[in-house]
PDB file of N, CA and C in Angstrom:
ATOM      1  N   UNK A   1      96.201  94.989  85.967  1.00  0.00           N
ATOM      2  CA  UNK A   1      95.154  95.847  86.504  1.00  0.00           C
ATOM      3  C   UNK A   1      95.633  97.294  86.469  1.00  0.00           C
ATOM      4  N   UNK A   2      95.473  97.879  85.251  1.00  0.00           N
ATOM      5  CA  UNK A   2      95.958  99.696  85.299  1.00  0.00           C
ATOM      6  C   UNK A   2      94.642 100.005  85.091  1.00  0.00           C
ATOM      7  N   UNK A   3      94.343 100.694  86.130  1.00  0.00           N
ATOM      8  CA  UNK A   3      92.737 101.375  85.929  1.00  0.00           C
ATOM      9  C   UNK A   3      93.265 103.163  85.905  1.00  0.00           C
ATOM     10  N   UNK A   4      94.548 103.534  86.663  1.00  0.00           N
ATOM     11  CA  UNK A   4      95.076 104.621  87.109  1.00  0.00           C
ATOM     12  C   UNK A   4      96.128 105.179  86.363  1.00  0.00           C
ATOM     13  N   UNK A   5      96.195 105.848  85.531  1.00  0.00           N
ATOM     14  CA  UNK A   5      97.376 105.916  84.913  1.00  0.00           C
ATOM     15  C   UNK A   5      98.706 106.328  85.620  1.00  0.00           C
ATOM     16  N   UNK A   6      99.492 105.845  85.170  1.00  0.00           N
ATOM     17  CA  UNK A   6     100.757 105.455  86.047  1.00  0.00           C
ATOM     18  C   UNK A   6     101.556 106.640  85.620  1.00  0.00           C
ATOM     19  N   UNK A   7     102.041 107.545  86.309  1.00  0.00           N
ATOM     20  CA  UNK A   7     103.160 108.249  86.154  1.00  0.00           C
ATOM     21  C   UNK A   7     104.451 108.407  86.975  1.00  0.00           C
ATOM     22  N   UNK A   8     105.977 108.824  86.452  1.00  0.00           N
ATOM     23  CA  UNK A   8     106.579 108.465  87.259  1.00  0.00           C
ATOM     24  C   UNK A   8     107.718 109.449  86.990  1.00  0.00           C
ATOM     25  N   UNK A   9     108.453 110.409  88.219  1.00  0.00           N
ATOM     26  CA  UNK A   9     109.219 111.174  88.002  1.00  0.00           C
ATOM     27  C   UNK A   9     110.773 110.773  89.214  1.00  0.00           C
ATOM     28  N   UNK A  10     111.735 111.018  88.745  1.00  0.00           N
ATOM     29  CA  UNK A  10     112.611 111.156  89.455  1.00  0.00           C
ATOM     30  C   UNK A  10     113.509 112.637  89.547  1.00  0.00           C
ATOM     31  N   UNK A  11     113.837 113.248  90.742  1.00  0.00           N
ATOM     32  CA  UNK A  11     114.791 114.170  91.261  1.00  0.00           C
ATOM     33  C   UNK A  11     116.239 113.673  91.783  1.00  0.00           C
ATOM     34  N   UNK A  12     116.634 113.078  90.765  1.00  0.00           N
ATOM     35  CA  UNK A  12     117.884 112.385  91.229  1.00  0.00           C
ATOM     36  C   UNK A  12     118.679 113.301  91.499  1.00  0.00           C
ATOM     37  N   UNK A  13     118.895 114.469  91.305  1.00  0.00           N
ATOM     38  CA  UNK A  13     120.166 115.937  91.483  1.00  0.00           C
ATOM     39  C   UNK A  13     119.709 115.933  93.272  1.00  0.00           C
ATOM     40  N   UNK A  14     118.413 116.010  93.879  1.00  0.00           N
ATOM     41  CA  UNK A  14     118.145 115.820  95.088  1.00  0.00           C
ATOM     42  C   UNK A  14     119.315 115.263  95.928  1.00  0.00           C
ATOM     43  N   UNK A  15     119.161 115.124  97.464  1.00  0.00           N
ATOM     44  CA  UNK A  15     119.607 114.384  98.398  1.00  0.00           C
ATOM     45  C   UNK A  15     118.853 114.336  99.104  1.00  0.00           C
ATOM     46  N   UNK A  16     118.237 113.399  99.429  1.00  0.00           N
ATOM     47  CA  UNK A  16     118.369 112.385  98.673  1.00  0.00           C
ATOM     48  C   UNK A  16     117.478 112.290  97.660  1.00  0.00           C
ATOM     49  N   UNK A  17     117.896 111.390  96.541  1.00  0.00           N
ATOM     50  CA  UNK A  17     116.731 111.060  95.388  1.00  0.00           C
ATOM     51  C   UNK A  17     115.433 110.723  95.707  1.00  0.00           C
ATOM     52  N   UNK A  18     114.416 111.572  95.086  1.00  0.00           N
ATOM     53  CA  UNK A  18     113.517 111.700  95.142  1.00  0.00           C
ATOM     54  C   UNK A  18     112.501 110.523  93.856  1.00  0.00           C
ATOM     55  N   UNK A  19     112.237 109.598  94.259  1.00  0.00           N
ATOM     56  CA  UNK A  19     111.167 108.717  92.965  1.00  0.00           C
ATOM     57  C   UNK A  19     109.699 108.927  93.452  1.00  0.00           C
ATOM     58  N   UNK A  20     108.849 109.484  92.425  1.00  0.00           N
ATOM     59  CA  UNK A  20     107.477 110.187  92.551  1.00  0.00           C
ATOM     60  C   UNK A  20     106.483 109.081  91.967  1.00  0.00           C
ATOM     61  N   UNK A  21     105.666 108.338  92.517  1.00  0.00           N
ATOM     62  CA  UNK A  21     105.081 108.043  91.500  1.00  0.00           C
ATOM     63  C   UNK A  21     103.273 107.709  92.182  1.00  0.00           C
ATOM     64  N   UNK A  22     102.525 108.007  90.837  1.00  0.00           N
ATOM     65  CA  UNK A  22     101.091 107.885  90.799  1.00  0.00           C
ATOM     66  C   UNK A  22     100.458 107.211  89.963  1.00  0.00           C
ATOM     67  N   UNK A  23      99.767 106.571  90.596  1.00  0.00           N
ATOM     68  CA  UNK A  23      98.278 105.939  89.575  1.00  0.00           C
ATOM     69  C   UNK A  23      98.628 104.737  90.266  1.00  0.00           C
ATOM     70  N   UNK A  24      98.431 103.945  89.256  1.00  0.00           N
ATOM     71  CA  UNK A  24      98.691 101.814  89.515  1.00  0.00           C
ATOM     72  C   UNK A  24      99.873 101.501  89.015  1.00  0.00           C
ATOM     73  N   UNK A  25     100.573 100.696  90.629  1.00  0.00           N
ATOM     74  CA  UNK A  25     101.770 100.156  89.584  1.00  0.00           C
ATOM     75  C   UNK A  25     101.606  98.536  89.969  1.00  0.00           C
ATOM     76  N   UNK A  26     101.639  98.619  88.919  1.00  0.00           N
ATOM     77  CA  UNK A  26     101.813  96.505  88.485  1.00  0.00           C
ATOM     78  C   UNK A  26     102.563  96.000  87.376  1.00  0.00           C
ATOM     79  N   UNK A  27     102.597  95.145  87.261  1.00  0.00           N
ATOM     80  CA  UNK A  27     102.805  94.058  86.483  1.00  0.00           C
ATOM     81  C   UNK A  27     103.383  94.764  85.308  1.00  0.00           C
ATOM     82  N   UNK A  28     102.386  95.690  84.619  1.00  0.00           N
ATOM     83  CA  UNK A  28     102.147  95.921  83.430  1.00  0.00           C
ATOM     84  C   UNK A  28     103.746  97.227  83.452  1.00  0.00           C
ATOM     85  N   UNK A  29     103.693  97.663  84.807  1.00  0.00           N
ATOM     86  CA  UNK A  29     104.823  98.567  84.300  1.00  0.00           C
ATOM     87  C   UNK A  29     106.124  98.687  85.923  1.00  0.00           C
ATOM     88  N   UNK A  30     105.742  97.598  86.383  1.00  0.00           N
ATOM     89  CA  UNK A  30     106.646  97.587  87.387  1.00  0.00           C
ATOM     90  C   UNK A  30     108.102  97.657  86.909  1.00  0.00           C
ATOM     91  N   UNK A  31     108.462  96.991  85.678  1.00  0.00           N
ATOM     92  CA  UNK A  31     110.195  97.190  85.177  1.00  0.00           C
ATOM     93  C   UNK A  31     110.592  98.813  84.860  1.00  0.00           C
ATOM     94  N   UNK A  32     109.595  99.601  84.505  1.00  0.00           N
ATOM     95  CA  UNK A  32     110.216 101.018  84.242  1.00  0.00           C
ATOM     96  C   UNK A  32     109.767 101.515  85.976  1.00  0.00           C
ATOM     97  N   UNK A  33     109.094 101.218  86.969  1.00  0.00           N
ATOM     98  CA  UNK A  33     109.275 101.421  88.256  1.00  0.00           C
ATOM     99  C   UNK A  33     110.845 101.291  88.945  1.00  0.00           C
ATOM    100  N   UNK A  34     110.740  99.627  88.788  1.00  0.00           N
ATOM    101  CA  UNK A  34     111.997  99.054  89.234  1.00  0.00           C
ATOM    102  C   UNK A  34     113.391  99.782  88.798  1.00  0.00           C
ATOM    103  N   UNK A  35     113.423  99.718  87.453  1.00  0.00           N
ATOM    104  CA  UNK A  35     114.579 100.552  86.726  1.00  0.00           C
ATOM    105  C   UNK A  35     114.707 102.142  87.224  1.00  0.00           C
ATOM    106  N   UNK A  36     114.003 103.136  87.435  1.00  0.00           N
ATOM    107  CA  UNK A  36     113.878 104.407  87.974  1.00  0.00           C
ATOM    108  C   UNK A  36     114.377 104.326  89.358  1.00  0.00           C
ATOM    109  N   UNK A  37     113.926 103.075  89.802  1.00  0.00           N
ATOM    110  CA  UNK A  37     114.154 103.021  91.535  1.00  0.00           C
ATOM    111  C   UNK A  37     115.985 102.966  91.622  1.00  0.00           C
ATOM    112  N   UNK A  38     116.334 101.823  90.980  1.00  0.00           N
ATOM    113  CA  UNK A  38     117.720 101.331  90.218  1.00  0.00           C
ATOM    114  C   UNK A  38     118.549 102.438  90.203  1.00  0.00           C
ATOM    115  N   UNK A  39     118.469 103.337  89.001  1.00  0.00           N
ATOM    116  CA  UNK A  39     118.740 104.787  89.030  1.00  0.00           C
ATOM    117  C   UNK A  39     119.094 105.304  89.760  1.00  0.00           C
ATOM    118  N   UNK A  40     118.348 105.659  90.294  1.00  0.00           N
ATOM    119  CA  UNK A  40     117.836 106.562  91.811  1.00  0.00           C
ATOM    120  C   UNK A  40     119.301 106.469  92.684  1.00  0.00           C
ATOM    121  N   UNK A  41     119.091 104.869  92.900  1.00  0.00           N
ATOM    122  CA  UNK A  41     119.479 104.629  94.228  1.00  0.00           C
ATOM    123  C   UNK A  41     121.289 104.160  93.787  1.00  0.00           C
ATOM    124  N   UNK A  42     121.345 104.027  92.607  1.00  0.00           N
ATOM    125  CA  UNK A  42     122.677 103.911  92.298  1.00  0.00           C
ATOM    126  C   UNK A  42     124.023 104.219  93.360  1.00  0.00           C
ATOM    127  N   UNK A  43     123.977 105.365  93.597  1.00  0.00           N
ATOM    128  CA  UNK A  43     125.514 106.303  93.984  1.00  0.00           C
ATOM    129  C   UNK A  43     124.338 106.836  95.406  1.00  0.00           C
ATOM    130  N   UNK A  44     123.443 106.194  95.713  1.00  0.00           N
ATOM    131  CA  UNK A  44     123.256 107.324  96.830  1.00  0.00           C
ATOM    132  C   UNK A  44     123.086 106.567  97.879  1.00  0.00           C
ATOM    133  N   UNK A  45     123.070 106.999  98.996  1.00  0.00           N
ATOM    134  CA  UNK A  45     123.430 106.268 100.828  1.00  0.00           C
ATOM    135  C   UNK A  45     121.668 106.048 100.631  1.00  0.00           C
ATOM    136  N   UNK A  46     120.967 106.738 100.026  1.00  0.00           N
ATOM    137  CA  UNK A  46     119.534 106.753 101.125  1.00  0.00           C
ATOM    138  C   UNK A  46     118.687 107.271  99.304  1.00  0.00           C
ATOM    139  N   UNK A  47     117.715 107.198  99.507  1.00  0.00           N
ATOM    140  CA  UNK A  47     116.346 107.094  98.434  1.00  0.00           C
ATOM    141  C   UNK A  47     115.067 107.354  99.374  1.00  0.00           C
ATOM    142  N   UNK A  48     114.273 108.287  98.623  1.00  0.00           N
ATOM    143  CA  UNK A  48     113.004 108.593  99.023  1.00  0.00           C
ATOM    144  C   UNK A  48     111.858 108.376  97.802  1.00  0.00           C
ATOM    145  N   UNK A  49     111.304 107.654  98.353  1.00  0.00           N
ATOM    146  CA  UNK A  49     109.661 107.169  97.278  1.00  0.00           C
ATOM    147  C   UNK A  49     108.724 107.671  97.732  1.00  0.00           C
ATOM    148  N   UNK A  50     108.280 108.721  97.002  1.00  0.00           N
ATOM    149  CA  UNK A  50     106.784 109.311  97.020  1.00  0.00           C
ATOM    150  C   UNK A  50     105.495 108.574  96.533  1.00  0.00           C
ATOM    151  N   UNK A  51     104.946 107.974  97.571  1.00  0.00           N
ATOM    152  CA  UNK A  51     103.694 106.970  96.975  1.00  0.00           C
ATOM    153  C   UNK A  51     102.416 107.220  97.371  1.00  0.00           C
ATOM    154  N   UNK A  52     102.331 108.943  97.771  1.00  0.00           N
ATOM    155  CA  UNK A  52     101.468 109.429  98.091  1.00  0.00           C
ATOM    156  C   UNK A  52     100.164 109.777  97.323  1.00  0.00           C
ATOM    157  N   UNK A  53     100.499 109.486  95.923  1.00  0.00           N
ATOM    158  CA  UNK A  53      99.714 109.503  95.057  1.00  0.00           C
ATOM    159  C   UNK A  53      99.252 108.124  94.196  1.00  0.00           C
ATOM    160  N   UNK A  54      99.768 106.958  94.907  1.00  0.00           N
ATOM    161  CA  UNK A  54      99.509 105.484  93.967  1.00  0.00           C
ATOM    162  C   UNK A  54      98.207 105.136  94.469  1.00  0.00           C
ATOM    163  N   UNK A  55      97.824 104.930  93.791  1.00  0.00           N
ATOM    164  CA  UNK A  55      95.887 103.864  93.741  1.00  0.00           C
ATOM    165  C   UNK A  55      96.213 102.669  94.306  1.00  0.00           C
ATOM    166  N   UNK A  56      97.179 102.211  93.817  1.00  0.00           N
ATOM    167  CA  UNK A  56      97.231 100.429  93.360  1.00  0.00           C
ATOM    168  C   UNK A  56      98.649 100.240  93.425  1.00  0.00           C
ATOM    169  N   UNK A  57      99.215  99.398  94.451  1.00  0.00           N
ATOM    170  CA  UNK A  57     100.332  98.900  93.916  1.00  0.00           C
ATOM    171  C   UNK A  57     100.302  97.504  94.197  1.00  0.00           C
ATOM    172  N   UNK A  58     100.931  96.358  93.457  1.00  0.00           N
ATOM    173  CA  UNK A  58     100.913  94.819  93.628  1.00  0.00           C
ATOM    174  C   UNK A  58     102.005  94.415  94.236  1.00  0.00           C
ATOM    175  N   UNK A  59     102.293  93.010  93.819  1.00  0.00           N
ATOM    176  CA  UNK A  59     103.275  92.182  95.113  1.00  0.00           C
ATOM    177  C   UNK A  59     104.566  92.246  93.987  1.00  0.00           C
ATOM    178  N   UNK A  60     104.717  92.897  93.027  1.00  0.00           N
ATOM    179  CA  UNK A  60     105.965  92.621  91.977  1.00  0.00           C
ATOM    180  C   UNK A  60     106.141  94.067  92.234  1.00  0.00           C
ATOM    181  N   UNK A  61     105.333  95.196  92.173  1.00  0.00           N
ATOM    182  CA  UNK A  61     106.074  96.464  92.738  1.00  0.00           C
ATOM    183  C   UNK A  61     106.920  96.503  94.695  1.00  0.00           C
ATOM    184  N   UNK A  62     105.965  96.006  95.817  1.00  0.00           N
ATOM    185  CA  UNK A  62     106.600  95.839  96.535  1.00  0.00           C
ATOM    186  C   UNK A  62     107.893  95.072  96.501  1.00  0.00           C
ATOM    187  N   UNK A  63     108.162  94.103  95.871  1.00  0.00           N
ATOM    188  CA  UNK A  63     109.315  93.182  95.814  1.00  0.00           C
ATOM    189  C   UNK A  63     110.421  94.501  95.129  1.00  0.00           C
ATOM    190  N   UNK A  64     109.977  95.148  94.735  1.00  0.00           N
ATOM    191  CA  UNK A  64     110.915  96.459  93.790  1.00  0.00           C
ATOM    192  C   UNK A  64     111.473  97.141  95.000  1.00  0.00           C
ATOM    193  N   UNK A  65     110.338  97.361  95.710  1.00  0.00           N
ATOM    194  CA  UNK A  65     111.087  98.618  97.004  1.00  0.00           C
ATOM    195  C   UNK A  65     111.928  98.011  97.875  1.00  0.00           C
ATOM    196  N   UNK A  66     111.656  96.431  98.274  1.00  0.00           N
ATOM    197  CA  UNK A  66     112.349  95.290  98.942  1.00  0.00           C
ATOM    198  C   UNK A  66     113.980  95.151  98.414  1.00  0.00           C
ATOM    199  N   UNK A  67     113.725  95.660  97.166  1.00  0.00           N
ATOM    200  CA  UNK A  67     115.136  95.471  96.279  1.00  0.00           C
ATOM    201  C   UNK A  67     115.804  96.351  97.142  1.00  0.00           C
ATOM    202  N   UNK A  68     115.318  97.952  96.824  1.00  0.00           N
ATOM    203  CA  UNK A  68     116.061  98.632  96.830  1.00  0.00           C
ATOM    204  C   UNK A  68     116.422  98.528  98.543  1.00  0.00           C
ATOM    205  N   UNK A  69     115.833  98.490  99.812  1.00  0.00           N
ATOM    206  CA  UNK A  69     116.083  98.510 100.759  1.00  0.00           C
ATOM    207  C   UNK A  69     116.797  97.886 101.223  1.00  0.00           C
ATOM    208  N   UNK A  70     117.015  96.853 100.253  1.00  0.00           N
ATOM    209  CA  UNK A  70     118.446  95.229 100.858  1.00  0.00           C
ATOM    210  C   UNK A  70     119.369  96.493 100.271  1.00  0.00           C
ATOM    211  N   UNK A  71     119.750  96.977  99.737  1.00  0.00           N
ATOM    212  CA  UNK A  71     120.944  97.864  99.525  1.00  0.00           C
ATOM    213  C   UNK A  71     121.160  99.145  99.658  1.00  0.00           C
ATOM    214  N   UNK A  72     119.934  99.807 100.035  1.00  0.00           N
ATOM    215  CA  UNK A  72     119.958 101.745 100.309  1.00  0.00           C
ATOM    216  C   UNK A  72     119.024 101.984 101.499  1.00  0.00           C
ATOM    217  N   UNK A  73     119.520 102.715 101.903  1.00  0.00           N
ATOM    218  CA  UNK A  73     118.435 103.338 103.077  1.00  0.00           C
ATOM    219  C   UNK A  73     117.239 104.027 102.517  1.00  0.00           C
ATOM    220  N   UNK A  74     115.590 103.419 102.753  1.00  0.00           N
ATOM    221  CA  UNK A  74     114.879 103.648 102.137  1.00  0.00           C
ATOM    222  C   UNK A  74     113.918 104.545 102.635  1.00  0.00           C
ATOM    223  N   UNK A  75     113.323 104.841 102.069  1.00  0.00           N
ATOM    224  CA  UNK A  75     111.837 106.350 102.858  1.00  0.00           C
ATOM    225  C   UNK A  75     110.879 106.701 101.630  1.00  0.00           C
ATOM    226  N   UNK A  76     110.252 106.156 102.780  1.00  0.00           N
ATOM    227  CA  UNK A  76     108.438 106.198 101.420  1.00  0.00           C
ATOM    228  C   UNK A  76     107.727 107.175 102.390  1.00  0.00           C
ATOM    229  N   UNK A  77     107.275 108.301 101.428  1.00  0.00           N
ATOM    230  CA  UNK A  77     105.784 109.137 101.488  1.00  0.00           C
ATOM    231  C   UNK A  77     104.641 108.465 101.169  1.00  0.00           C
ATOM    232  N   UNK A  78     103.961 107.581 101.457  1.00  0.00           N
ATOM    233  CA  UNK A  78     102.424 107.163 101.729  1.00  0.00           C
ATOM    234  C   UNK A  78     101.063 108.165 102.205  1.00  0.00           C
ATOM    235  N   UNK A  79     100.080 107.908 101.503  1.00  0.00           N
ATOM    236  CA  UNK A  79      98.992 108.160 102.734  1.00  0.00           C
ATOM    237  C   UNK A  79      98.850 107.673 104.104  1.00  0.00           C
ATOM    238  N   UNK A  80      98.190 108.461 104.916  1.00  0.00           N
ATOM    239  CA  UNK A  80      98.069 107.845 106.470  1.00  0.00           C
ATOM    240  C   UNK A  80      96.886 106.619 106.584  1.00  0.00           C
ATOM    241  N   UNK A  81      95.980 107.017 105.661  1.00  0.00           N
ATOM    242  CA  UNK A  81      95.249 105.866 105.460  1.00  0.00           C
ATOM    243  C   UNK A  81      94.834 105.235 104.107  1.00  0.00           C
ATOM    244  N   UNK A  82      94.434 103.992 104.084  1.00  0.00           N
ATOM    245  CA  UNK A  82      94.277 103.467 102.865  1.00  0.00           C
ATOM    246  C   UNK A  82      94.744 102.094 102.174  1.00  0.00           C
ATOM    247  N   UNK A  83      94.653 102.037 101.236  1.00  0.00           N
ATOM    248  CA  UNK A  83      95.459 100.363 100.543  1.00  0.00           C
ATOM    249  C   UNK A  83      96.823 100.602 100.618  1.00  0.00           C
ATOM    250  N   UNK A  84      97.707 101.603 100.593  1.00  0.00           N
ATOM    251  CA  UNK A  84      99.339 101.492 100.447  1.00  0.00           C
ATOM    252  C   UNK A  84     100.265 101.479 101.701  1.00  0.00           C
ATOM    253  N   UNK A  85      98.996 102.265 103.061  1.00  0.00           N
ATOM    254  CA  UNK A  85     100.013 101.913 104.152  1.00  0.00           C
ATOM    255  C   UNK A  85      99.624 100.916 104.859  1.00  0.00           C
ATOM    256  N   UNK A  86      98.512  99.852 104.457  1.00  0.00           N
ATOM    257  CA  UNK A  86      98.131  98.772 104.744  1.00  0.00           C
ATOM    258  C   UNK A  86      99.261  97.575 104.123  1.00  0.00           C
ATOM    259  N   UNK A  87      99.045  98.183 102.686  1.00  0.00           N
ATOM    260  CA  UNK A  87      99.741  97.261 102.365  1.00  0.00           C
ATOM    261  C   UNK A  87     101.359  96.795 102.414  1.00  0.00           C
ATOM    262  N   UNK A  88     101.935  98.148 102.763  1.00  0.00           N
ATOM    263  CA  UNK A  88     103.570  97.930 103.807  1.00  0.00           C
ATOM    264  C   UNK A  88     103.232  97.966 105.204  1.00  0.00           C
ATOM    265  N   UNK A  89     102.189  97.211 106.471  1.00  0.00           N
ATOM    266  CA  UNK A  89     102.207  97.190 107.098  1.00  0.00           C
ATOM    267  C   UNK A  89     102.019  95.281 107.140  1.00  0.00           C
ATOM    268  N   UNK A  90     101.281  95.062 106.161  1.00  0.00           N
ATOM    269  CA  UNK A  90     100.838  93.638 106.131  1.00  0.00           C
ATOM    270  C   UNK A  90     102.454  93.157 105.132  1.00  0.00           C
ATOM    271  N   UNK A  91     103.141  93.236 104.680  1.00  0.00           N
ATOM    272  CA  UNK A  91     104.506  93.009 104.051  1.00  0.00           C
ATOM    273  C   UNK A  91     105.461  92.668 104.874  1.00  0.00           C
ATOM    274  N   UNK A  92     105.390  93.782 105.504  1.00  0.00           N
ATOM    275  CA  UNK A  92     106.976  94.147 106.436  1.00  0.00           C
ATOM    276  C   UNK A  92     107.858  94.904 106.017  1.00  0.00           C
ATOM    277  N   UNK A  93     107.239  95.754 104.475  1.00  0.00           N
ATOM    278  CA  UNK A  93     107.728  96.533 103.904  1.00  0.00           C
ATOM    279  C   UNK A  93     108.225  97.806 105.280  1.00  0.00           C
ATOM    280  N   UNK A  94     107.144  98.402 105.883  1.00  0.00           N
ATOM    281  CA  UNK A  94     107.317  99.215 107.278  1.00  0.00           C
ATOM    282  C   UNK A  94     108.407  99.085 107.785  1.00  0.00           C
ATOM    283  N   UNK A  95     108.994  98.103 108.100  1.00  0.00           N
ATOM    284  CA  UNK A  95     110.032  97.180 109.093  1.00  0.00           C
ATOM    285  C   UNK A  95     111.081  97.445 108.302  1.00  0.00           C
ATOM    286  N   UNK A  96     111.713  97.706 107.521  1.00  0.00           N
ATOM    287  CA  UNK A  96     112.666  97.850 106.600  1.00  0.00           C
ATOM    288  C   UNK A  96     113.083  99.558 106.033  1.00  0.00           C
ATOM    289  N   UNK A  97     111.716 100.117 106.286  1.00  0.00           N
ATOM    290  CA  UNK A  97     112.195 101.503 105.539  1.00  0.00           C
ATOM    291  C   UNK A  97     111.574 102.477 106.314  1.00  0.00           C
ATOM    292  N   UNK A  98     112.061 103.492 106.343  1.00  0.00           N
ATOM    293  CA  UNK A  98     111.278 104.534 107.286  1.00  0.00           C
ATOM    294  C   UNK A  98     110.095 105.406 106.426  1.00  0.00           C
ATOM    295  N   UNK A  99     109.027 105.286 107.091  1.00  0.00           N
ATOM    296  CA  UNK A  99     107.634 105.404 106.436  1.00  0.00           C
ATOM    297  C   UNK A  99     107.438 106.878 107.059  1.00  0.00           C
ATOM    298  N   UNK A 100     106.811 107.618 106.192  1.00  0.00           N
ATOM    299  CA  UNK A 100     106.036 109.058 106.592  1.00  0.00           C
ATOM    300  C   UNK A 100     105.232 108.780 105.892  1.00  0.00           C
ATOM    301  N   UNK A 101     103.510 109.140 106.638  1.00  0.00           N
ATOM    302  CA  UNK A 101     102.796 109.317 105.929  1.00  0.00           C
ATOM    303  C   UNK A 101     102.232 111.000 105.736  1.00  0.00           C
ATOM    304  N   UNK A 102     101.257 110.677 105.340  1.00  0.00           N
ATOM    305  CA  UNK A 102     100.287 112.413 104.376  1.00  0.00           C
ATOM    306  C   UNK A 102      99.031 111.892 104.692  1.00  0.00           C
ATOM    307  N   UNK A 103      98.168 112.953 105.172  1.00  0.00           N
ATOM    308  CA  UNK A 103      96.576 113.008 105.454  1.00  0.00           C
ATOM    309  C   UNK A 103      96.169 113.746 103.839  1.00  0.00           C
TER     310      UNK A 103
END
């Protein structure tokens, strides 16, 4: 399901690393998600995911951020409302990473 085109940036020189990403992430491109996240979080104590701009994300991208949080201290930018902070509230994604959202 990519209805959104997916884009995806990292600020790894940051502290912490910064992973940006927008549109839909699924299936179709969750491994170059996952792998960026990978990256990211390599050499660093802590990782920040900007998901303030995703439409769509599925249960194979959450299992990605799940990755990274069993091993880095995690922090997602979300909207305050909508499908993405619903959908780390219904996960338990929330419970695991420290969430900020954006109006």
């Amino acid at each position: 399901m990519t209805n959104s085109q997916f884009q995806l940036s990292a600020a790894e020189a940051e502290q912490p690393p910064v992973v940006t990403a927008s549109g839909d992430i699924d299936l179709a491109n969750v491994n170059e998600f996952s792998d960026v996240l990978n990256r990211a979080a390599a050499d660093a104590d802590a990782i920040t995911v900007d998901l303030s701009e995703v439409t769509y994300c599925d249960s194979a991208a959450v299992r990605a951020l799940f990755a990274v949080a069993a091993t880095t201290k995690l922090g997602l930018i979300v909207p305050a409302t909508g499908p993405i902070i619903t959908l780390l509230n219904i996960s338990g994604l929330d419970r695991v990473a420290t969430v900020v959202t954006r109006d």
